[in-house]
PDB file of N, CA and C in Angstrom:
ATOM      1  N   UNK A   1       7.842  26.864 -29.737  1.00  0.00           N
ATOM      2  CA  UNK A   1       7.494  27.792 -28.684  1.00  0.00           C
ATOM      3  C   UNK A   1       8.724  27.989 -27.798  1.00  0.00           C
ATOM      4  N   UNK A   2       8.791  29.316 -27.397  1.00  0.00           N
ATOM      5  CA  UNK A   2       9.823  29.843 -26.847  1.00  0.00           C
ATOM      6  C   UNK A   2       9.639  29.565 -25.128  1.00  0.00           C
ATOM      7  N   UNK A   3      10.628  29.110 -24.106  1.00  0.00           N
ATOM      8  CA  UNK A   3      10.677  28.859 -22.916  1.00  0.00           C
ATOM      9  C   UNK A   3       9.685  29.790 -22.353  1.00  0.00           C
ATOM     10  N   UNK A   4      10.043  31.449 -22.478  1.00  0.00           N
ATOM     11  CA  UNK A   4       9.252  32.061 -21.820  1.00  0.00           C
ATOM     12  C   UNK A   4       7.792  32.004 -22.209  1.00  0.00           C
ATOM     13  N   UNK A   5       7.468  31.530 -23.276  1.00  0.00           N
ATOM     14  CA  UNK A   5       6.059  31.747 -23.755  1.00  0.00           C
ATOM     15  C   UNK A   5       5.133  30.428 -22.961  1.00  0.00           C
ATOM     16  N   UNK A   6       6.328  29.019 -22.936  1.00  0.00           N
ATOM     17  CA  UNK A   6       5.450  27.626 -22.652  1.00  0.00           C
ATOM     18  C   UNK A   6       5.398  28.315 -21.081  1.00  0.00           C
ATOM     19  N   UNK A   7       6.253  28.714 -20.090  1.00  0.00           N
ATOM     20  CA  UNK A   7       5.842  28.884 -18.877  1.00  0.00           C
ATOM     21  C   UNK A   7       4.344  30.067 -18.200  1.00  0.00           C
ATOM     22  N   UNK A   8       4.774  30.808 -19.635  1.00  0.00           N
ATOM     23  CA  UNK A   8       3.542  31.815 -19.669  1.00  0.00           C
ATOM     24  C   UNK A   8       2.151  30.591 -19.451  1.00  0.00           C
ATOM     25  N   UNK A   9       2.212  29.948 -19.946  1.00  0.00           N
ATOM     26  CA  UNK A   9       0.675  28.728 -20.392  1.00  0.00           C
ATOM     27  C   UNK A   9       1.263  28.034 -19.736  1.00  0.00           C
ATOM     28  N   UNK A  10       2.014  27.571 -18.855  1.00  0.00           N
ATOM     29  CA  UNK A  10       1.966  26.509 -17.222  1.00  0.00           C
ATOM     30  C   UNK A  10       1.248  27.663 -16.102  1.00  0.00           C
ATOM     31  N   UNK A  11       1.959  28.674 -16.161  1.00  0.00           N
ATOM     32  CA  UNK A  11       1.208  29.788 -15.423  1.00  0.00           C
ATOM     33  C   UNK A  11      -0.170  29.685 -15.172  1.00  0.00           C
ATOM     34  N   UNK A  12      -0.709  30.209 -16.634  1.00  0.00           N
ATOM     35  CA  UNK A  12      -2.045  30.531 -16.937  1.00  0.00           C
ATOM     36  C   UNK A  12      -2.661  28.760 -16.498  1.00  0.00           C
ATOM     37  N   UNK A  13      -2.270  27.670 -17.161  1.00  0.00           N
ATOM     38  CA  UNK A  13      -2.768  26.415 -16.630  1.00  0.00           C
ATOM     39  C   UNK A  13      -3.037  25.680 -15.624  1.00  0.00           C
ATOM     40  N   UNK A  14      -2.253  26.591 -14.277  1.00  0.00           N
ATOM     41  CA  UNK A  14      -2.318  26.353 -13.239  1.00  0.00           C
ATOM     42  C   UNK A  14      -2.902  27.602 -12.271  1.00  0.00           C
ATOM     43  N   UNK A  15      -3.572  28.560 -12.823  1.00  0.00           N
ATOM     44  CA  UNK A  15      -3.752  29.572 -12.357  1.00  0.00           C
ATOM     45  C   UNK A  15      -3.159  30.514 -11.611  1.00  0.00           C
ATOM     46  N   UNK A  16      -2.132  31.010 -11.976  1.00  0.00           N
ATOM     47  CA  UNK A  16      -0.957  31.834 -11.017  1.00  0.00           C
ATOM     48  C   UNK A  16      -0.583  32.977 -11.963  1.00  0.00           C
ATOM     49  N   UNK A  17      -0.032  34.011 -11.512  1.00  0.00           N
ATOM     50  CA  UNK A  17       0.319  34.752 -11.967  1.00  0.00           C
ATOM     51  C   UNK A  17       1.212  34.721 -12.842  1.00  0.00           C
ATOM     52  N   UNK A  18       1.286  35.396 -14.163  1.00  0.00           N
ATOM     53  CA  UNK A  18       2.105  35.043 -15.188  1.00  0.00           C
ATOM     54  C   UNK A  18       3.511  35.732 -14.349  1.00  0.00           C
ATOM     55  N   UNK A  19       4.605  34.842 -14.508  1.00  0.00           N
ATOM     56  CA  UNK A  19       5.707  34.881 -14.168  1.00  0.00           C
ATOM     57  C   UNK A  19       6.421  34.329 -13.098  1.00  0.00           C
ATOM     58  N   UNK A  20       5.248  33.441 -12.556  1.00  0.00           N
ATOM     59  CA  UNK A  20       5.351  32.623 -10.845  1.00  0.00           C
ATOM     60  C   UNK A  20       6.163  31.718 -11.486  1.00  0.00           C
ATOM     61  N   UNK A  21       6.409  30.998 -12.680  1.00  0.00           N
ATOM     62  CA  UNK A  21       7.204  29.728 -12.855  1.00  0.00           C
ATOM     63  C   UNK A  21       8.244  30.108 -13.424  1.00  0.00           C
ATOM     64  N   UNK A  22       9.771  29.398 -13.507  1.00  0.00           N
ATOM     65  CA  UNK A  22      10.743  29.846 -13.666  1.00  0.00           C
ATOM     66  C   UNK A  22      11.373  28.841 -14.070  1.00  0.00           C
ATOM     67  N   UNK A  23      11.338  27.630 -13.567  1.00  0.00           N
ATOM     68  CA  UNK A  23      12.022  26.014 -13.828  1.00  0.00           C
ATOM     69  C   UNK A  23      12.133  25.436 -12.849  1.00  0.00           C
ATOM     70  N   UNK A  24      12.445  25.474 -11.594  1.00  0.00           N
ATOM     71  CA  UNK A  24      12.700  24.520 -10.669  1.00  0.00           C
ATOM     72  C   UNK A  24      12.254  24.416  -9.324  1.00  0.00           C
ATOM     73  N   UNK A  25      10.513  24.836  -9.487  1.00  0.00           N
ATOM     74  CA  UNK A  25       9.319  24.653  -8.971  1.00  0.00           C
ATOM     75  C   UNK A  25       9.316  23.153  -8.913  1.00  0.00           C
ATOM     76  N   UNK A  26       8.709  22.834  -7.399  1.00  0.00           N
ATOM     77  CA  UNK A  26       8.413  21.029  -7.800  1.00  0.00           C
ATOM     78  C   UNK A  26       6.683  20.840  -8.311  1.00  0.00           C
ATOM     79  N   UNK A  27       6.329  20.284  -8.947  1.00  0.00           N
ATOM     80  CA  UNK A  27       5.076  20.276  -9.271  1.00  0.00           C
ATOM     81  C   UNK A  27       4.241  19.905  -8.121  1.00  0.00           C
ATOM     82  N   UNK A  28       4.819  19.056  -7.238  1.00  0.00           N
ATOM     83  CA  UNK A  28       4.179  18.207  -6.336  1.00  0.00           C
ATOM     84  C   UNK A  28       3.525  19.684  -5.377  1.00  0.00           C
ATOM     85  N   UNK A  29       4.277  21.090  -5.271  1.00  0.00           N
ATOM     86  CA  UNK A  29       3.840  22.137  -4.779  1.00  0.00           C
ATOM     87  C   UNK A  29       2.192  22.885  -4.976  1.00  0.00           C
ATOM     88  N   UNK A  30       2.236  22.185  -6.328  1.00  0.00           N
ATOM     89  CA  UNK A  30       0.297  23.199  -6.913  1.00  0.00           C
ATOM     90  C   UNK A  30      -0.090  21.672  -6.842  1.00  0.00           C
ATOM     91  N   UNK A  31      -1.885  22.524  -6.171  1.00  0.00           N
ATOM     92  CA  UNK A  31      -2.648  21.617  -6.217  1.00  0.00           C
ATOM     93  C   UNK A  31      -3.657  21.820  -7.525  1.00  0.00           C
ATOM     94  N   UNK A  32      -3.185  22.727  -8.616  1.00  0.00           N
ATOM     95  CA  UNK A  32      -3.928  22.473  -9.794  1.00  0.00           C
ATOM     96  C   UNK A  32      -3.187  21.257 -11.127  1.00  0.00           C
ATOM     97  N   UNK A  33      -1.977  21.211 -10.519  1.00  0.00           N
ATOM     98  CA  UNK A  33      -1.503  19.936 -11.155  1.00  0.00           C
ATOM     99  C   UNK A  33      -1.670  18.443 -10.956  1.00  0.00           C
ATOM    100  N   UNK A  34      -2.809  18.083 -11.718  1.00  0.00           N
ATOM    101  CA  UNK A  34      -3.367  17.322 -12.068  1.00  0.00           C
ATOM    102  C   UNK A  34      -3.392  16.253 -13.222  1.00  0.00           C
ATOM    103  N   UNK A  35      -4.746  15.709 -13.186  1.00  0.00           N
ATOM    104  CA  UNK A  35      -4.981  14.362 -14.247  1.00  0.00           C
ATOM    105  C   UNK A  35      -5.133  15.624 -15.512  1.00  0.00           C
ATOM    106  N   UNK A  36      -6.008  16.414 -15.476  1.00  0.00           N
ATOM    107  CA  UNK A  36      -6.498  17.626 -16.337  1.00  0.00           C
ATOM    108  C   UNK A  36      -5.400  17.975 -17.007  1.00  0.00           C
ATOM    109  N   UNK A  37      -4.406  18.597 -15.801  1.00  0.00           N
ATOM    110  CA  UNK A  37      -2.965  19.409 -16.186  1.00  0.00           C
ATOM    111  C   UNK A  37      -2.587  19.004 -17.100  1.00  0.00           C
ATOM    112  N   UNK A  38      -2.384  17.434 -16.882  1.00  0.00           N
ATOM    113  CA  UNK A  38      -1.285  16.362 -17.508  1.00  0.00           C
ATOM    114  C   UNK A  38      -1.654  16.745 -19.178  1.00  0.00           C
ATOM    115  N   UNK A  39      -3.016  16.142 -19.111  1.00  0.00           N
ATOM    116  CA  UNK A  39      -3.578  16.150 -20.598  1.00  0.00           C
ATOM    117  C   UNK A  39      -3.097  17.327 -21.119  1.00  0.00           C
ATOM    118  N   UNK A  40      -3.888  18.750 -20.264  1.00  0.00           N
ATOM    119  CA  UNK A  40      -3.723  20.016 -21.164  1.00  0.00           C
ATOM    120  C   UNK A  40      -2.494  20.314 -21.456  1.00  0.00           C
ATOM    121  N   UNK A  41      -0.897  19.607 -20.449  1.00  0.00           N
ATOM    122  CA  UNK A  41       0.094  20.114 -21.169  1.00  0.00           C
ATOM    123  C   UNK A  41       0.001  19.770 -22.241  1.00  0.00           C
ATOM    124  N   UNK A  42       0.459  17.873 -22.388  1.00  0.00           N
ATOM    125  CA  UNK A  42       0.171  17.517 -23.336  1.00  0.00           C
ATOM    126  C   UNK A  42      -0.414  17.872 -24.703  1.00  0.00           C
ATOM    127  N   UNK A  43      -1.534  18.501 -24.904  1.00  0.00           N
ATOM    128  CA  UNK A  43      -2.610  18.940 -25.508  1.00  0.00           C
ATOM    129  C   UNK A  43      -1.288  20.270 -26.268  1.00  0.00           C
ATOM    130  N   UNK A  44      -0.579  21.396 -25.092  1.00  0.00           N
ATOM    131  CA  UNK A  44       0.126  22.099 -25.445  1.00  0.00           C
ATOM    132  C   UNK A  44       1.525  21.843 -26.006  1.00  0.00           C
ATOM    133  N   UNK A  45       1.870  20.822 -25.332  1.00  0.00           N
ATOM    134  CA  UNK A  45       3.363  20.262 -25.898  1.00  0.00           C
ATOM    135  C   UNK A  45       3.520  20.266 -27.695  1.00  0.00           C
ATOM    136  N   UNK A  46       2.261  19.125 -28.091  1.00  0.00           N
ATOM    137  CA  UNK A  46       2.504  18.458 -29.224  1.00  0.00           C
ATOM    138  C   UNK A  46       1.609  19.698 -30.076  1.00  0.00           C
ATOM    139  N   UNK A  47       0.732  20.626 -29.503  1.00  0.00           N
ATOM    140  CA  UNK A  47       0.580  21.881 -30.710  1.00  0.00           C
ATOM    141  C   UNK A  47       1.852  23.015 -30.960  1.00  0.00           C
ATOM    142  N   UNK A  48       2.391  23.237 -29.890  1.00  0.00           N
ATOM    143  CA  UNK A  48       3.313  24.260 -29.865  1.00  0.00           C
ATOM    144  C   UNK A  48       4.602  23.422 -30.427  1.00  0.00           C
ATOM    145  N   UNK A  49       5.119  22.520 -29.996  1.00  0.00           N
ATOM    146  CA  UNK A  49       6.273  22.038 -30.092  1.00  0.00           C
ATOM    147  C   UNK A  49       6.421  20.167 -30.949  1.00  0.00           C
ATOM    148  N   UNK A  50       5.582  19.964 -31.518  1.00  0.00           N
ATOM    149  CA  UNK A  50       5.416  18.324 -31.905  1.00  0.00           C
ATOM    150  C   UNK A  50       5.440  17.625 -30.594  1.00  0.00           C
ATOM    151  N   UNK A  51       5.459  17.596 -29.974  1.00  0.00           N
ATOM    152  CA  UNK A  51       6.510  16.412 -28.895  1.00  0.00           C
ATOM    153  C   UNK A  51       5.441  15.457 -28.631  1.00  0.00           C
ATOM    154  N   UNK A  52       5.167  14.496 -28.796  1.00  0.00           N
ATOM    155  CA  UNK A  52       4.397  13.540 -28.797  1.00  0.00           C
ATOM    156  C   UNK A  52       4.548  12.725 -27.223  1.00  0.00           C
ATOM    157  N   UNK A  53       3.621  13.202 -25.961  1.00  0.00           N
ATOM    158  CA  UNK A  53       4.341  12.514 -24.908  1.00  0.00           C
ATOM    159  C   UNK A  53       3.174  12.176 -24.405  1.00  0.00           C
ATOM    160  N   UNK A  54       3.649  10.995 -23.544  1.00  0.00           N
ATOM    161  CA  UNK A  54       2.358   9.705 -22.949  1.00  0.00           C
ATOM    162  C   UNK A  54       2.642  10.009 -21.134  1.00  0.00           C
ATOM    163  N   UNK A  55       1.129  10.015 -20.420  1.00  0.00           N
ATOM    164  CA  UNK A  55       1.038  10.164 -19.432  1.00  0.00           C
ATOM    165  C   UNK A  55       2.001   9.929 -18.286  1.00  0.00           C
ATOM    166  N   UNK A  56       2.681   8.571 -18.866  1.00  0.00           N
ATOM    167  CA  UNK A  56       3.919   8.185 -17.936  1.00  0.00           C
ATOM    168  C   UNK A  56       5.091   8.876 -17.883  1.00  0.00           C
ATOM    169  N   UNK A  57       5.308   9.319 -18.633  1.00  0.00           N
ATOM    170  CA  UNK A  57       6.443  10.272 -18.971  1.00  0.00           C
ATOM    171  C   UNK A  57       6.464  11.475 -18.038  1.00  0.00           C
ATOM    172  N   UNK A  58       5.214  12.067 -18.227  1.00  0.00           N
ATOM    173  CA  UNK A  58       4.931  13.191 -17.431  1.00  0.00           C
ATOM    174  C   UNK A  58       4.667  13.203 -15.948  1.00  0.00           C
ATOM    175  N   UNK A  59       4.043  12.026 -15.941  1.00  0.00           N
ATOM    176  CA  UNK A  59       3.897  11.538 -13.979  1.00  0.00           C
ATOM    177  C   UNK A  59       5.456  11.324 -13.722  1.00  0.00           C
ATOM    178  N   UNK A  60       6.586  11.156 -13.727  1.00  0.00           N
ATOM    179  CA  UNK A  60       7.471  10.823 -13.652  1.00  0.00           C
ATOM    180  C   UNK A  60       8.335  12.244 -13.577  1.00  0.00           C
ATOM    181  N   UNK A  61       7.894  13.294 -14.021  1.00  0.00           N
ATOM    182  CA  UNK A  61       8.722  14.603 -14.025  1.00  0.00           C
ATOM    183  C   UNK A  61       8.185  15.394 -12.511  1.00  0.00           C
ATOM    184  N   UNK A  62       8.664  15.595 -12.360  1.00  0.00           N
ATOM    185  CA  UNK A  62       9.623  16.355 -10.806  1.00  0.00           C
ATOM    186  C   UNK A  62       9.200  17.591 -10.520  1.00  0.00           C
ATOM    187  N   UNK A  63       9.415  18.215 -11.309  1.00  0.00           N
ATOM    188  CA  UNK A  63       9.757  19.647 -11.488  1.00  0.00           C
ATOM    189  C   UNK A  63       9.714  20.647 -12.975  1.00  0.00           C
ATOM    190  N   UNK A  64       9.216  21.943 -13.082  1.00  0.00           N
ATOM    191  CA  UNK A  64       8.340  22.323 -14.268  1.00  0.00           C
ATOM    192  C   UNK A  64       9.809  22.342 -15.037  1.00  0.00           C
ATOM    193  N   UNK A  65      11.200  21.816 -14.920  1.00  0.00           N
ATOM    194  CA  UNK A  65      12.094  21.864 -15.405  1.00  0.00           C
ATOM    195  C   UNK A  65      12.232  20.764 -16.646  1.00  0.00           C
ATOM    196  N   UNK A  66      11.583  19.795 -15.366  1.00  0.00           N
ATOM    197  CA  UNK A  66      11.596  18.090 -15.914  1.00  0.00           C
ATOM    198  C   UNK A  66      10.490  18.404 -17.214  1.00  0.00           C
ATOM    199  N   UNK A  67       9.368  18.870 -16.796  1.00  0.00           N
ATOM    200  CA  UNK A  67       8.557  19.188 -17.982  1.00  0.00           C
ATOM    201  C   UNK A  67       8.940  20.048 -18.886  1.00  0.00           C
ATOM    202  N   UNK A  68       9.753  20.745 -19.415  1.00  0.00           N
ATOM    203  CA  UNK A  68      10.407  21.708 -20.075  1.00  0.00           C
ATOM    204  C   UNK A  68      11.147  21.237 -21.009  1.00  0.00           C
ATOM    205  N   UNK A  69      12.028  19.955 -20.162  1.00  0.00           N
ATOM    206  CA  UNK A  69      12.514  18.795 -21.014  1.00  0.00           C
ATOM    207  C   UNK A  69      12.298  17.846 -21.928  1.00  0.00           C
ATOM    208  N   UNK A  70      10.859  17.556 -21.198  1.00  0.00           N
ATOM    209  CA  UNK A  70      10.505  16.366 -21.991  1.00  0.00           C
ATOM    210  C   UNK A  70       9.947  16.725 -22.972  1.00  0.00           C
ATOM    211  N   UNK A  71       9.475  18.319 -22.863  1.00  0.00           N
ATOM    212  CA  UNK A  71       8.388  19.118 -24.529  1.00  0.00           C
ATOM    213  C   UNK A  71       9.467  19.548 -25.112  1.00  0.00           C
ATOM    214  N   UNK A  72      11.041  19.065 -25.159  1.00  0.00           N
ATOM    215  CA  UNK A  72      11.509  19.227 -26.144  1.00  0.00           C
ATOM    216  C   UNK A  72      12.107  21.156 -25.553  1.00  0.00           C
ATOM    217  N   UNK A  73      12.072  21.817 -24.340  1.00  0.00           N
ATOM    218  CA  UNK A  73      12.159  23.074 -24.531  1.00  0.00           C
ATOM    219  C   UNK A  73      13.306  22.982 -23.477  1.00  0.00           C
ATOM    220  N   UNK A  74      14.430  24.295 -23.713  1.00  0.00           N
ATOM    221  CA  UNK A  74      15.697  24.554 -23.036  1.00  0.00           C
ATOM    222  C   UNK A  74      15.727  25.918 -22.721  1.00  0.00           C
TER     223      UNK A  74
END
């Protein structure tokens, strides 16, 4: 999955208008990022992209940049 497409589905996952995310949003900003979130990236990471990633990983990212990273996307 292509950068613009995974932010398209952080968008839509957090309910915002497609094109509100860009990369260096802090997550700590939406209050739909969540226990839920976490999973459903997850859930999206490893269908779109393999990336096999564990809750800690993701509590630990910063910013939808940090998450961009860790699914493996540039």
């Amino acid at each position: 999955m292509k950068r613009i497409e995974f932010l398209k589905s952080l968008d839509e996952m957090l309910e915002l208008e497609i094109g509100t995310l860009v990369g260096p949003e802090k997550l700590d900003d939406y209050p739909l990022w969540d226990s839920t979130a976490i999973i459903t990236f997850m859930a999206l990471a490893d269908s779109n992209n393999a990336a096999k990633l564990n809750p800690r990983s993701i509590a630990e990212c910063k910013s939808v940049d940090d998450l961009l990273k860790l699914a493996g996307i540039s």
